[in-house]
C-alpha atoms as a PDB file:
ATOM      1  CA  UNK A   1      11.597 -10.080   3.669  1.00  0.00           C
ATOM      2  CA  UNK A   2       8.091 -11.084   2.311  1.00  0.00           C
ATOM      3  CA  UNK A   3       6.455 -12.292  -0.926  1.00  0.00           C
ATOM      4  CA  UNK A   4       6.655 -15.288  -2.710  1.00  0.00           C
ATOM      5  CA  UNK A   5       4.385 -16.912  -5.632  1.00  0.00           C
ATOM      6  CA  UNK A   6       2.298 -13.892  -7.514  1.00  0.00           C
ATOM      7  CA  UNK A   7      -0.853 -13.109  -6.374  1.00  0.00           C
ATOM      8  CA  UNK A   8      -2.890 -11.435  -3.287  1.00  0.00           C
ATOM      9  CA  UNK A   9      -2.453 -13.056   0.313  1.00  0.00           C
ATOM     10  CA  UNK A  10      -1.744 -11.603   3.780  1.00  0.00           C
ATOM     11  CA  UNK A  11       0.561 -13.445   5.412  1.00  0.00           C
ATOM     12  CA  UNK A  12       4.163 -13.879   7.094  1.00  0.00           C
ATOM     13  CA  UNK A  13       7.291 -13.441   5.109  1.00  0.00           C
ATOM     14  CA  UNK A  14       7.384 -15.644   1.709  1.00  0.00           C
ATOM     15  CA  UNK A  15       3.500 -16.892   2.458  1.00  0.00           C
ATOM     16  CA  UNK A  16       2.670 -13.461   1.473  1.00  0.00           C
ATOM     17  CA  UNK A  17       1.598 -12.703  -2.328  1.00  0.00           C
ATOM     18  CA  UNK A  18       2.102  -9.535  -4.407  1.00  0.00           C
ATOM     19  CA  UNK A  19       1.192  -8.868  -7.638  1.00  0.00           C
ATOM     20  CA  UNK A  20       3.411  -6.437  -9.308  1.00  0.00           C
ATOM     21  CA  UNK A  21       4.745  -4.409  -6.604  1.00  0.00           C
ATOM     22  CA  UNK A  22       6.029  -0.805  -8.283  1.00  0.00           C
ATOM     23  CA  UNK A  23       7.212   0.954  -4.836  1.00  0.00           C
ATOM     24  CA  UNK A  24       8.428   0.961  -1.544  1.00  0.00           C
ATOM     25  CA  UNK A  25       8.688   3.339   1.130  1.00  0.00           C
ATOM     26  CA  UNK A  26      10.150   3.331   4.153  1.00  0.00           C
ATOM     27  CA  UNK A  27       8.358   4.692   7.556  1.00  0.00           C
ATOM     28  CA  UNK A  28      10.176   7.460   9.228  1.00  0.00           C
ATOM     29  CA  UNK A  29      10.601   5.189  12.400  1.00  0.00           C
ATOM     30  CA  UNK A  30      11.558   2.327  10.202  1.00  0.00           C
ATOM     31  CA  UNK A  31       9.234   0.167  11.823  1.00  0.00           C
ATOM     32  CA  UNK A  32       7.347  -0.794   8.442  1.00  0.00           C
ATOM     33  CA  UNK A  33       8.092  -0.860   4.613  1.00  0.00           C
ATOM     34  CA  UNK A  34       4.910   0.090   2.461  1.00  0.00           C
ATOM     35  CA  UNK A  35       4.597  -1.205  -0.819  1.00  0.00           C
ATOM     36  CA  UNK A  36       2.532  -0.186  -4.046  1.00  0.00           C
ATOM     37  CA  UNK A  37       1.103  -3.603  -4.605  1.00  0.00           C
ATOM     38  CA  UNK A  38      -0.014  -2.550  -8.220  1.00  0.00           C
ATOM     39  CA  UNK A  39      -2.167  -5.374  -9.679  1.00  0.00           C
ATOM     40  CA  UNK A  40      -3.709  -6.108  -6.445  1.00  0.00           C
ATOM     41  CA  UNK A  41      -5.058  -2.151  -6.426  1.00  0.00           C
ATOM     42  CA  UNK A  42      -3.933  -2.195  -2.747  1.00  0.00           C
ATOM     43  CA  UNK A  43      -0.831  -0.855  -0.554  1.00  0.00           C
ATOM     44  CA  UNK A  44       0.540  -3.127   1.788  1.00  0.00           C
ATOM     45  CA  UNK A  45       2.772  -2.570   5.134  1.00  0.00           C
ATOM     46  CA  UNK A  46       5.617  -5.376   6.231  1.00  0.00           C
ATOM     47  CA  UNK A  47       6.152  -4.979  10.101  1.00  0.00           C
ATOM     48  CA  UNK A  48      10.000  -5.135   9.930  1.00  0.00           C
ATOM     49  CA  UNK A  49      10.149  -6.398  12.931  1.00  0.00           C
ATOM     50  CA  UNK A  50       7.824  -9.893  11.936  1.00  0.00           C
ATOM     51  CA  UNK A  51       7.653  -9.488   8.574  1.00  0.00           C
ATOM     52  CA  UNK A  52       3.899  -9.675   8.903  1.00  0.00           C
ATOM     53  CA  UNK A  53       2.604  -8.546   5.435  1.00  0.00           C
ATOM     54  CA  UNK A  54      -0.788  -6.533   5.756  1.00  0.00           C
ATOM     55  CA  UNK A  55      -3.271  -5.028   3.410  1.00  0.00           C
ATOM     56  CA  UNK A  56      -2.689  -0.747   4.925  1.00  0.00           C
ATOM     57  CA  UNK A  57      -5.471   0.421   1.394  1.00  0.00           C
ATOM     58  CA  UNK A  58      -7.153  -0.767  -1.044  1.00  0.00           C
ATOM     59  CA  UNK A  59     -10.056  -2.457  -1.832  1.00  0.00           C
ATOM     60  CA  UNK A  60      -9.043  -4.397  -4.917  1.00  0.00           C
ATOM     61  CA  UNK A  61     -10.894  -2.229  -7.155  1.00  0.00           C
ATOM     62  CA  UNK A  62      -8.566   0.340  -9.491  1.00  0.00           C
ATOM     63  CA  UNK A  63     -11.671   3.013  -9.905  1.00  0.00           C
ATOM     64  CA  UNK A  64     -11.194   6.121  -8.028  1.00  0.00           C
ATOM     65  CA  UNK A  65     -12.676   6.206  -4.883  1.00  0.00           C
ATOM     66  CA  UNK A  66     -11.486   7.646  -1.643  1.00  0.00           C
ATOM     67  CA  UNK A  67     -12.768   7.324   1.677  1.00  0.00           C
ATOM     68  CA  UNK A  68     -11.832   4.490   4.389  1.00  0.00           C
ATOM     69  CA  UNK A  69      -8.710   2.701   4.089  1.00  0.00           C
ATOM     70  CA  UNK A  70      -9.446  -0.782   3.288  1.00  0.00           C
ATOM     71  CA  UNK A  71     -12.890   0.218   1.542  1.00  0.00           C
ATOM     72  CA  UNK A  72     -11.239   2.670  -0.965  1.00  0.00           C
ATOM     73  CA  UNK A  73     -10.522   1.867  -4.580  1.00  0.00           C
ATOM     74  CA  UNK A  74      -6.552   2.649  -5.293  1.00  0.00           C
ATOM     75  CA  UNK A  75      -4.433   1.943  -8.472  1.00  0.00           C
ATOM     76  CA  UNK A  76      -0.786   2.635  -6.496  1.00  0.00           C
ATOM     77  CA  UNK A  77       2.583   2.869  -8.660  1.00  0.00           C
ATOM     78  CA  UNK A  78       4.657   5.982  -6.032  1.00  0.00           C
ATOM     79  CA  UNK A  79       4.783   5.919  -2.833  1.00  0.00           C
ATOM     80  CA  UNK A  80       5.747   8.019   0.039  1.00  0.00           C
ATOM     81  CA  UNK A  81       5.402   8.224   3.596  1.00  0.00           C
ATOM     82  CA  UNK A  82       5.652  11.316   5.608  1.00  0.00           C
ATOM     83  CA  UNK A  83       6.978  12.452   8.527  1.00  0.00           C
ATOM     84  CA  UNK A  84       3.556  12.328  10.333  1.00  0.00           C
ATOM     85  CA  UNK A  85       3.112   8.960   9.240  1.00  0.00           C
ATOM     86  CA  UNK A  86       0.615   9.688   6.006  1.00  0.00           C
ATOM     87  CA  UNK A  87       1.288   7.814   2.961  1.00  0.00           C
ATOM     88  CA  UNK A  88       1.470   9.649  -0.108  1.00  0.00           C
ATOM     89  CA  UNK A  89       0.599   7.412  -3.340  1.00  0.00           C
ATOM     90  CA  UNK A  90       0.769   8.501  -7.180  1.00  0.00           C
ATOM     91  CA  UNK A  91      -1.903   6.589  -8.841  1.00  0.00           C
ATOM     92  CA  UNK A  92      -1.741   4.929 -12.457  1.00  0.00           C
ATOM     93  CA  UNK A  93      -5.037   6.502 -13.629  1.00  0.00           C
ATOM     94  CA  UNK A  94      -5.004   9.595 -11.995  1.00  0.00           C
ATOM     95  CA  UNK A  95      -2.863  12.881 -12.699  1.00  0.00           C
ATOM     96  CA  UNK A  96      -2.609  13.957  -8.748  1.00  0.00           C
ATOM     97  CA  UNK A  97      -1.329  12.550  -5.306  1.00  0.00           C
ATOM     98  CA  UNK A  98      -3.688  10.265  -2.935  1.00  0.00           C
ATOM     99  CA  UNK A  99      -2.774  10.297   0.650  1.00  0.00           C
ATOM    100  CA  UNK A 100      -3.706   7.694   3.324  1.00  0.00           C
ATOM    101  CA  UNK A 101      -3.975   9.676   6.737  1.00  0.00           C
ATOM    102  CA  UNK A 102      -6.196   8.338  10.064  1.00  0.00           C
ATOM    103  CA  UNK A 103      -7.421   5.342   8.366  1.00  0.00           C
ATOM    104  CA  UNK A 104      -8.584   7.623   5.270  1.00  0.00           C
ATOM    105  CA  UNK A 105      -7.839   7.683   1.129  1.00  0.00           C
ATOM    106  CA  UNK A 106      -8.044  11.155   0.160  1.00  0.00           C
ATOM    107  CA  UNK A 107      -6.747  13.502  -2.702  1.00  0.00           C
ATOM    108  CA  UNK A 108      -4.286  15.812  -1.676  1.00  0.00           C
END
């Protein structure tokens, strides 16, 4: 579906780049698989129907911080998504959920 050599690029299909990926989940209307890109301290969403990969969170950065989407700091290994659409994410440094609702990194 997507990734190819290691590392951190947006892209289509295999032109895409993950670094250590430790989760999937699927969205209740199964239009895009999220993935705990680990090393890349970022989740990323595949559009099944492209197989666009884009960067959904994450900033790069594995300290803490919540706030907007792409400017938070995330360390992802679990992953969830609800059925509102919020994606629930365990975090390797941290000992409680994260949750990315309305374009915003919060703890739940």
């Amino acid at each position: 579906i997507a990734g190819g050599d290691v590392g951190y690029q947006d892209a289509i299909g295999t032109s895409a780049r993950f670094s250590n990926p430790t989760a999937l989940a699927l969205a209740p209307d199964q239009q895009f698989l999220y993935v705990s890109d680990s090393l890349n301290a970022r989740i990323r969403r595949i559009e099944l129907a492209t197989n666009a990969v884009t960067t959904f969170a994450g900033n790069g950065n594995v300290i803490e911080v919540d706030g907007p989407a792409l400017d938070a700091s995330t360390f992802p290994t679990g992953l969830a998504v609800g059925l509102n659409g919020a994606v629930y994410f365990t975090s390797g440094n941290a000992r409680y959920v994260r949750r990315v609702y309305q374009g915003v990194v919060s703890r739940v």
